[in-house]
Protein backbone atom coordinates (compact mmCIF):
# COMPACT_ATOMS: atom_id res chain seq x y z
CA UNK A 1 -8.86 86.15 87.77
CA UNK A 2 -7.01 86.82 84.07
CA UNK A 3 -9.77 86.43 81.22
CA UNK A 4 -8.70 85.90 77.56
CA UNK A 5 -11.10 84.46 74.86
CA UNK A 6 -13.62 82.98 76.91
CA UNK A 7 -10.99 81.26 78.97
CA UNK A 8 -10.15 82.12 82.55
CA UNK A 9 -6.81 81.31 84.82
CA UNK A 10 -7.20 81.28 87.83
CA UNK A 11 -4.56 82.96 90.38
CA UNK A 12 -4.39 81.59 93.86
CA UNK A 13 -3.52 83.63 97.06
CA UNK A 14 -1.37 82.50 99.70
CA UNK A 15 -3.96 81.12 102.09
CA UNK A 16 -5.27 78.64 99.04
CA UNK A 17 -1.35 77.67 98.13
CA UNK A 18 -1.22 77.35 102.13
CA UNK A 19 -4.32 74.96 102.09
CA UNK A 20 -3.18 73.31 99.07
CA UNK A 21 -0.11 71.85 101.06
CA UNK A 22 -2.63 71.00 104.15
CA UNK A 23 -5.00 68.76 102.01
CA UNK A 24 -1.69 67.04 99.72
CA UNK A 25 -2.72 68.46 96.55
CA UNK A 26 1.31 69.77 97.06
CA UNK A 27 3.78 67.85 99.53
CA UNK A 28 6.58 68.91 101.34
CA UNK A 29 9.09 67.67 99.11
CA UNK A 30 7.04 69.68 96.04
CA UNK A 31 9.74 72.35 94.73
CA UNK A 32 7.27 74.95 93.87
CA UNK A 33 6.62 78.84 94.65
CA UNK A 34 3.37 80.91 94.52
CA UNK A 35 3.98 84.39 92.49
CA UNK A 36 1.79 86.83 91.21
CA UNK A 37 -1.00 83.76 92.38
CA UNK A 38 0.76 81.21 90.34
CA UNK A 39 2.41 78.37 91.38
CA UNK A 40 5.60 77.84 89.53
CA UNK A 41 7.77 74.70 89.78
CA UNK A 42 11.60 75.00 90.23
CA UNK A 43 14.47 73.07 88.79
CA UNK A 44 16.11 70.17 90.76
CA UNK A 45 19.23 71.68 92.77
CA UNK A 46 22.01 70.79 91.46
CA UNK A 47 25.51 69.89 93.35
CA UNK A 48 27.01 73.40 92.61
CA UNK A 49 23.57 75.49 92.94
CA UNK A 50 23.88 73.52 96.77
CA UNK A 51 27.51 73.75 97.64
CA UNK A 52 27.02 77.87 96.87
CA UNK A 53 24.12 77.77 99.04
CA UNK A 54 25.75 76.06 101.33
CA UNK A 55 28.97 77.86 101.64
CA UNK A 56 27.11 81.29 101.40
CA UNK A 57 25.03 80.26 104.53
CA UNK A 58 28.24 79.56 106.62
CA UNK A 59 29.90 82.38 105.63
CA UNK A 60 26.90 84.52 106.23
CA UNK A 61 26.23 82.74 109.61
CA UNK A 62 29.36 83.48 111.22
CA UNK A 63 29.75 86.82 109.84
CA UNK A 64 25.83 88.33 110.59
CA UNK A 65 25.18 90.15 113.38
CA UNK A 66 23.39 88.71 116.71
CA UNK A 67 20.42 90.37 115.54
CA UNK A 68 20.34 88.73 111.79
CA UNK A 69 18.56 85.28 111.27
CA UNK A 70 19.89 83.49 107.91
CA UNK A 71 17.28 81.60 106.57
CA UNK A 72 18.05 79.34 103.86
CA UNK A 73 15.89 78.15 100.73
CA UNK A 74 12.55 78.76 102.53
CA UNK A 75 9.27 80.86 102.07
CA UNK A 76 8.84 85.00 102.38
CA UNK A 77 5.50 87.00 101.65
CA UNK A 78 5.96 89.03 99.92
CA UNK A 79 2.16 90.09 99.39
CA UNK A 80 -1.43 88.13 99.07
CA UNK A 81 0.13 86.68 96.01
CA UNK A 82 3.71 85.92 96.21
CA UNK A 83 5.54 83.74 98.26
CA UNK A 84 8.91 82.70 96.88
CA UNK A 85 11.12 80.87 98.57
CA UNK A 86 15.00 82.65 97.62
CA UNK A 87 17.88 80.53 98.03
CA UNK A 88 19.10 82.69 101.42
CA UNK A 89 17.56 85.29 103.52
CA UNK A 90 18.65 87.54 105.86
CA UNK A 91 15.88 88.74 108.51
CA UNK A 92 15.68 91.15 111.37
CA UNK A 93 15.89 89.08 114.59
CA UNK A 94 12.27 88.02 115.85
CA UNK A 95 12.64 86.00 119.09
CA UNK A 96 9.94 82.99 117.17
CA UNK A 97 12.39 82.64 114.53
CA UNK A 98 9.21 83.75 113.10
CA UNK A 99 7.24 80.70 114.13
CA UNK A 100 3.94 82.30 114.17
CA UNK A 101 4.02 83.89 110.67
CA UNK A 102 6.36 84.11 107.88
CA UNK A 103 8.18 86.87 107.40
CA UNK A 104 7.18 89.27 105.09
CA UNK A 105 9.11 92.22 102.96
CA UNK A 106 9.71 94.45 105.72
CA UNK A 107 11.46 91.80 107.41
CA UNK A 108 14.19 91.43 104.83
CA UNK A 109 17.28 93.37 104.87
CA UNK A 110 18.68 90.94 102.10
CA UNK A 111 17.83 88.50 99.48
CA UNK A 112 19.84 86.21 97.75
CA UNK A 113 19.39 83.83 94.73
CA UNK A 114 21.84 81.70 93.03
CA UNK A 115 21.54 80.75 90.06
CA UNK A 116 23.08 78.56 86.89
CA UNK A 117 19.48 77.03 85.04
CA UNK A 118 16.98 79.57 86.90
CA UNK A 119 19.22 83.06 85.96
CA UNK A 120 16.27 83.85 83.78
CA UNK A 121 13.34 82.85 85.98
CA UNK A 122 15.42 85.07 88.97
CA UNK A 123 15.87 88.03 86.84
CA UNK A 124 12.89 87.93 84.92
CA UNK A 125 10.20 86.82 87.71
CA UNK A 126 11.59 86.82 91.05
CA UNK A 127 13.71 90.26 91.21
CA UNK A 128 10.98 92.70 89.59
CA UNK A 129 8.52 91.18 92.58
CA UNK A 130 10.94 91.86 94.74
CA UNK A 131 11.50 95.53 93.66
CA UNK A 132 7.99 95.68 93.72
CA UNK A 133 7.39 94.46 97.20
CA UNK A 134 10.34 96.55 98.64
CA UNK A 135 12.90 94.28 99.28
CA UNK A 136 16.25 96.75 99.55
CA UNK A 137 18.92 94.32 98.51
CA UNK A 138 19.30 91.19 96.44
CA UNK A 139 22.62 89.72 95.89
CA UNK A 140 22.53 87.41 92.24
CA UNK A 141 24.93 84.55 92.57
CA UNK A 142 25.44 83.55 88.59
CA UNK A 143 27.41 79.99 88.90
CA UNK A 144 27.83 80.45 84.74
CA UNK A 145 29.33 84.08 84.64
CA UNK A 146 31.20 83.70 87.73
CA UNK A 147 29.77 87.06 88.71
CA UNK A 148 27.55 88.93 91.38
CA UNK A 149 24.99 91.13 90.63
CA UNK A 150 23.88 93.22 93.48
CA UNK A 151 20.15 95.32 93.06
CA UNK A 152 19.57 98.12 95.19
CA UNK A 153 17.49 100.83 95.56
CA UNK A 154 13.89 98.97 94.31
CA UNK A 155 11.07 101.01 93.01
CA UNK A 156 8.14 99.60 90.74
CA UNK A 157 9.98 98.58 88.03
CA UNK A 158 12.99 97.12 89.13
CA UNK A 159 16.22 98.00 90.94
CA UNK A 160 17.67 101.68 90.14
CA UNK A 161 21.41 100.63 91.04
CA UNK A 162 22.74 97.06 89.35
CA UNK A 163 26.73 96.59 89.90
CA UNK A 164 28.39 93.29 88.56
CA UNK A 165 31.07 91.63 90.50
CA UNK A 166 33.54 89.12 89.57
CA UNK A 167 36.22 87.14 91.17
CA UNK A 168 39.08 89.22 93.26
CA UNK A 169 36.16 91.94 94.38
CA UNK A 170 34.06 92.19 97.14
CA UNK A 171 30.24 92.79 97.97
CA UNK A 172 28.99 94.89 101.44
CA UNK A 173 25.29 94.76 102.42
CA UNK A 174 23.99 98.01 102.79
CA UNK A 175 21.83 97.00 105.29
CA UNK A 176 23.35 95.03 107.68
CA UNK A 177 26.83 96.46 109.03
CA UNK A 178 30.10 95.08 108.72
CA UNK A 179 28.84 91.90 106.30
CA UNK A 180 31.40 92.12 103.53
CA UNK A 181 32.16 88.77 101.11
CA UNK A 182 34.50 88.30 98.99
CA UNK A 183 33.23 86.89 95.01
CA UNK A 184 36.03 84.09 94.94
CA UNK A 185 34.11 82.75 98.32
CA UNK A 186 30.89 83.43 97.11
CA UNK A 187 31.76 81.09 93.77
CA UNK A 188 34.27 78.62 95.97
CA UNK A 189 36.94 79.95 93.77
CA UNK A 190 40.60 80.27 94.75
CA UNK A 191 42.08 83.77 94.32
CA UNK A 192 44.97 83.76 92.21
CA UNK A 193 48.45 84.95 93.99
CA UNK A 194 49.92 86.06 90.85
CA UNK A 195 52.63 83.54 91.17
C-alpha cells in the first residue's frame, strides 16, 4: 500500500484483479489492465487501432514458426502486479495454448502495441514494465507517425536500443527466426513504385 497525508491507495495483485472478474465487480467486456496493482481502463478500439491489429495478426500467423503461438489483445504476467493485456503476443509454443496459466515474461519472445490515443500510456506505462519484467522485444505500431519503434535490449529502466521505422523499411524479430515485416504492411500502406 502507497501512503500520502493520511490517505492510503490501495494496489491490488493479480489474484484480487482475478477475483474481481469472478464476483462481477469487472465483466468480460470491461477494457481494463492491472499494472503496478492498479487497474487502468483503456480507450475504445477504434476501426484503424483494429484493422492494424488485425492485419498484423495474419501476417504474423502465417509467417511464425510452428513453434510460435500469436496471441492477440489478451492478458500476460508479467509479475504479482502487472498484467497487461498488449495488442499481440508472440509466445513459445506450450501444447495448453497455455490453458492452465497465463503466460508470463519468460514466455514472450515479442510484444507488440499499437497505438494512435494510447502512444503515451504505451510508452510511458506499459514499455518501462516491460523492460522491467524482461520482455526482449516490443514492436510500437504509431498509427499517427506512420512509424515503428522497435525496443530491445530491456534493463531496469527501459530499453537500451530504440530504432524508428517508417514506410519502405522493414522490421526482423530478434527472437524468432526468419519473421521479417515490412512498415507499409504493418500501417496497411501501399508502397510507392516511383511512377
Amino acid at each position: 500500500m502507497v501512503t500520502m497525508a493520511g490517505i492510503t491507495r490501495r494496489q491490488f495483485n493479480v489474484a484480487e484483479y482475478h477475483r474481481m472478474a469472478e464476483v462481477g465487480i469487472l465483466c468480460e467486456d470491461d477494457r481494463v489492465e492491472l499494472l503496478d496493482g492498479e487497474i487502468w481502463q483503456m480507450s475504445p478500439i477504434g476501426s484503424r487501432h483494429a484493422a492494424c491489429v488485425d492485419r498484423l495478426n495474419r501476417l504474423l500467423s502465417r509467417r511464425a514458426e510452428d513453434d510460435t503461438i500469436v496471441r492477440v489483445q489478451s492478458p500476460i504476467q508479467l509479475d504479482d502486479y502487472s498484467e497487461p493485456q498488449p495488442d499481440l503476443a508472440l509466445l513459445r509454443m506450450q501444447p495448453d495454448f497455455y490453458a492452465e496459466a497465463l503466460p508470463t515474461a519468460g514466455d514472450v519472445l515479442l510484444m507488440i502495441e499499437v497505438a494512435d490515443t494510447s502512444l503515451e500510456y504505451d510508452r510511458r506505462l506499459k514499455l518501462p514494465r516491460y523492460a522491467q519484467a524482461g520482455i526482449p522485444e516490443v514492436w510500437l505500431v504509431d498509427l499517427n507517425e506512420h512509424s515503428v519503434r522497435v525496443y530491445t535490449q530491456p534493463f531496469e529502466d527501459g530499453y537500451r536500443v530504440i530504432q524508428q521505422l517508417h514506410p519502405g523499411q522493414s522490421v526482423s524479430a530478434t527472437r524468432i527466426a526468419g519473421l521479417a515485416v515490412a512498415v507499409n504492411d504493418m500501417l496497411g500502406e501501399q508502397q510507392d513504385s516511383g511512377e
